[in-house]
C-alpha atoms as a PDB file:
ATOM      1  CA  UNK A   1     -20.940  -3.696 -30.033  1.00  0.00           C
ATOM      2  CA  UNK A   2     -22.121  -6.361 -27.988  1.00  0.00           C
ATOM      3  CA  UNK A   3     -26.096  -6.717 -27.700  1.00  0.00           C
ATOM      4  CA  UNK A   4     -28.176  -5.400 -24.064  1.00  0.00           C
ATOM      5  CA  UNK A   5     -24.758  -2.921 -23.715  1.00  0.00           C
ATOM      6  CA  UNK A   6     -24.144   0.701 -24.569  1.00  0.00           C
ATOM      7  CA  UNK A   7     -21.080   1.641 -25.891  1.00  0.00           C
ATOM      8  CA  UNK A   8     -19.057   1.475 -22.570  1.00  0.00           C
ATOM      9  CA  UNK A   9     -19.684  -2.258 -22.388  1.00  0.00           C
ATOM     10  CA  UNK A  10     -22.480  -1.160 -19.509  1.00  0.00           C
ATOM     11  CA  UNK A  11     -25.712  -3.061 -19.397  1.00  0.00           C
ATOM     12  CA  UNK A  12     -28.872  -1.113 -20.910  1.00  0.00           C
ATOM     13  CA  UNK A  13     -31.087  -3.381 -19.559  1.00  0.00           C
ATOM     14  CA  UNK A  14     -31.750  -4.799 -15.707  1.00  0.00           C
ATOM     15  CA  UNK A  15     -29.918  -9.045 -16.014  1.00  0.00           C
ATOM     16  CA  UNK A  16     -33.878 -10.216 -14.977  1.00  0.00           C
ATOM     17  CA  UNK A  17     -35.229  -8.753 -18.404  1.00  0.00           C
ATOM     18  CA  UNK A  18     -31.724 -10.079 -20.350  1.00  0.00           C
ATOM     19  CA  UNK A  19     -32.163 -13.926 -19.164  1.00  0.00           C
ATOM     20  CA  UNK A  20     -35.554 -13.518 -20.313  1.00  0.00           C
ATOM     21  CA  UNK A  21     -34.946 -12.079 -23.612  1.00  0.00           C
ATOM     22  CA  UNK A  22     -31.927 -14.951 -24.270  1.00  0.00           C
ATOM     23  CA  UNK A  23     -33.421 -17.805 -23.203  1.00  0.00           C
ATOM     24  CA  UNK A  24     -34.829 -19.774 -25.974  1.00  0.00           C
ATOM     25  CA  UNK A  25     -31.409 -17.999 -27.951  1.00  0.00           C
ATOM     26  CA  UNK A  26     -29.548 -20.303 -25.253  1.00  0.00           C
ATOM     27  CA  UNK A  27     -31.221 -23.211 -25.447  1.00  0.00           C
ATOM     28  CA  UNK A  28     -30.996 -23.259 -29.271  1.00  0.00           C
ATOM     29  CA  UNK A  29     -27.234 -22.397 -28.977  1.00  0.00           C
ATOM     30  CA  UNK A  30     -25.826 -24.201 -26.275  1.00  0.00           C
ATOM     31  CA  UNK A  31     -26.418 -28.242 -26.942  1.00  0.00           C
ATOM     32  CA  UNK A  32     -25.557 -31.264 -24.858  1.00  0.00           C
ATOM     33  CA  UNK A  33     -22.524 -32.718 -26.136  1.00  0.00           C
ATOM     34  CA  UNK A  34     -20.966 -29.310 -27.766  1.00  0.00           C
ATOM     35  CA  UNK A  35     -17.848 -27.903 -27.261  1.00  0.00           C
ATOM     36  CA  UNK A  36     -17.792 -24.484 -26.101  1.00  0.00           C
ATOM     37  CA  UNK A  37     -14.360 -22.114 -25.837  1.00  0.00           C
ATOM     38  CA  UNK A  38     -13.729 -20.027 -22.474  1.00  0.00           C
ATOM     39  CA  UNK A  39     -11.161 -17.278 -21.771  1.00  0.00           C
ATOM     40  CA  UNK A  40     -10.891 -17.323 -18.583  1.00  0.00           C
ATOM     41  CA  UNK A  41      -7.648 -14.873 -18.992  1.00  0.00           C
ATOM     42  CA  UNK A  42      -6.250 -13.030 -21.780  1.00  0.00           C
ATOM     43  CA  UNK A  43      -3.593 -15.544 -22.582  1.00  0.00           C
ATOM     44  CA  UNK A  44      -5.423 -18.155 -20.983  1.00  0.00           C
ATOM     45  CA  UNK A  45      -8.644 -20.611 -22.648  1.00  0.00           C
ATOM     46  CA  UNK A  46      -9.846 -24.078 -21.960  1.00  0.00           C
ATOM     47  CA  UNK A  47     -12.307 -25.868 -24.365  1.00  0.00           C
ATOM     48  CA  UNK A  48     -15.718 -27.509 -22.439  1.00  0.00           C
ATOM     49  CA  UNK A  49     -17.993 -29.869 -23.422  1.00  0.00           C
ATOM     50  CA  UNK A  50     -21.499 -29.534 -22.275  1.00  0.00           C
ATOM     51  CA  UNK A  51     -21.728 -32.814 -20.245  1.00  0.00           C
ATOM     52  CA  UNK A  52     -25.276 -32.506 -18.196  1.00  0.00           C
ATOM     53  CA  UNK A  53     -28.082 -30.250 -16.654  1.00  0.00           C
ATOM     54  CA  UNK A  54     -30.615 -30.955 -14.355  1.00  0.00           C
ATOM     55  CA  UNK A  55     -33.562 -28.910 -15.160  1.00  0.00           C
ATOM     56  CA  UNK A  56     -31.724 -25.766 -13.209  1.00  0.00           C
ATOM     57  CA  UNK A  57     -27.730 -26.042 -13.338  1.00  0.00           C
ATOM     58  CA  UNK A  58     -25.782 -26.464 -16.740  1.00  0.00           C
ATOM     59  CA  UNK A  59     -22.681 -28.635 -16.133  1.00  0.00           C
ATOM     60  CA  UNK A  60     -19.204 -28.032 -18.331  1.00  0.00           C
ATOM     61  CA  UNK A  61     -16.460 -30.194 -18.193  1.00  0.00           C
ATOM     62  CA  UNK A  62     -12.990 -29.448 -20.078  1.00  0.00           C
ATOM     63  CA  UNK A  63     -10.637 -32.710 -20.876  1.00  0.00           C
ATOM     64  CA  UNK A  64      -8.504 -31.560 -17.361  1.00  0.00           C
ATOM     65  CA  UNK A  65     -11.063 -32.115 -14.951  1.00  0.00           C
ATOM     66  CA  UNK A  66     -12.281 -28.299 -14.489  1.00  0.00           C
ATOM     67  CA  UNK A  67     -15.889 -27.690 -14.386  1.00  0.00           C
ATOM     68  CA  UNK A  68     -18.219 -24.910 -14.962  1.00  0.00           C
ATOM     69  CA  UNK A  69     -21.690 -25.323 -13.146  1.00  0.00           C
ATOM     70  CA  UNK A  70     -23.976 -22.085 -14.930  1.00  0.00           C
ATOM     71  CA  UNK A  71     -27.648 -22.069 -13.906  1.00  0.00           C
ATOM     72  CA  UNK A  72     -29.518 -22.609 -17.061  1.00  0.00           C
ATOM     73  CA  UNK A  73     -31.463 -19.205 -16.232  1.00  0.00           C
ATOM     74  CA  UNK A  74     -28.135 -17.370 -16.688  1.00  0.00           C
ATOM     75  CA  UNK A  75     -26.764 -19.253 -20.136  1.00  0.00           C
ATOM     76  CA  UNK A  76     -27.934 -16.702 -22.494  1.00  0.00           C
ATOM     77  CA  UNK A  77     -25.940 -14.158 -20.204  1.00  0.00           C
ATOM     78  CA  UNK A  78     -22.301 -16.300 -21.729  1.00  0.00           C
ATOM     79  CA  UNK A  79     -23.427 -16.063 -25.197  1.00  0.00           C
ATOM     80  CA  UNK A  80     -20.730 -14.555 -27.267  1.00  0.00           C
ATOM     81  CA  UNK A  81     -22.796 -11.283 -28.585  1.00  0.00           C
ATOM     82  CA  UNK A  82     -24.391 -10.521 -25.143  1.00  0.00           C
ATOM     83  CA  UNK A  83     -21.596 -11.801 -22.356  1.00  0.00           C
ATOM     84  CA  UNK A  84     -19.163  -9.181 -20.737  1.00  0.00           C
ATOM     85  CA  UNK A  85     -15.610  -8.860 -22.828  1.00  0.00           C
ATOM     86  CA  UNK A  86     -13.846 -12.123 -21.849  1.00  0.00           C
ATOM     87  CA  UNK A  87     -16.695 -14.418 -20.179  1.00  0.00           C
ATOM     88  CA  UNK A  88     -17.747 -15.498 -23.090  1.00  0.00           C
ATOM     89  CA  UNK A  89     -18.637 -18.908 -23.668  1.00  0.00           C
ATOM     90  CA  UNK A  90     -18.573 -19.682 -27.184  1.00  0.00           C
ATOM     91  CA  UNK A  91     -18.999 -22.672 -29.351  1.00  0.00           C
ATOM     92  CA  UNK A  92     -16.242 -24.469 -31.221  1.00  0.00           C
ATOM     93  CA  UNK A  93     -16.768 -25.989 -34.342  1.00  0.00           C
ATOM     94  CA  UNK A  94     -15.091 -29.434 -34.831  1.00  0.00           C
END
């Protein structure tokens, strides 16, 4: 069972308190230069590297030109334990 969720996948706690909770979680986990997996369907998944930020927008880039822009408030809301089934964002090891 995924963390801040009850066991319909419903959050137990308001998103405010969650990005508050996650933060220094995200910061540790997501890292300038990694590579980080998204489904964005099912059969579907593109691999990003974490290219830039600017103090308030995290910027993603995968190798065919599509970009995720996440504000850096939010990025603990994408890690893999925490996210809703299928938006996670989750680190590849190379």
């Amino acid at each position: 069972m995924k963390r801040f969720r009850d066991n319909t996948g419903k959050l137990t706690m308001c998103v405010e308190a969650i990005r508050t909770e996650t933060a220094g979680e995200a910061r540790n986990y997501y890292q300038i230069g990694g590579k980080y997996i998204f489904y964005i369907f099912a059969n579907d998944s593109r691999v990003y590297t974490y290219i830039k930020n600017n103090d308030e927008i995290a910027q993603f880039q995968s190798p065919d030109g599509f970009t995720l822009l996440i504000p850096l408030e939010s990025l603990g809301m994408y890690l893999p334990d925490v996210s809703s089934v299928g938006m996670e964002l989750t680190r590849v090891e190379e």
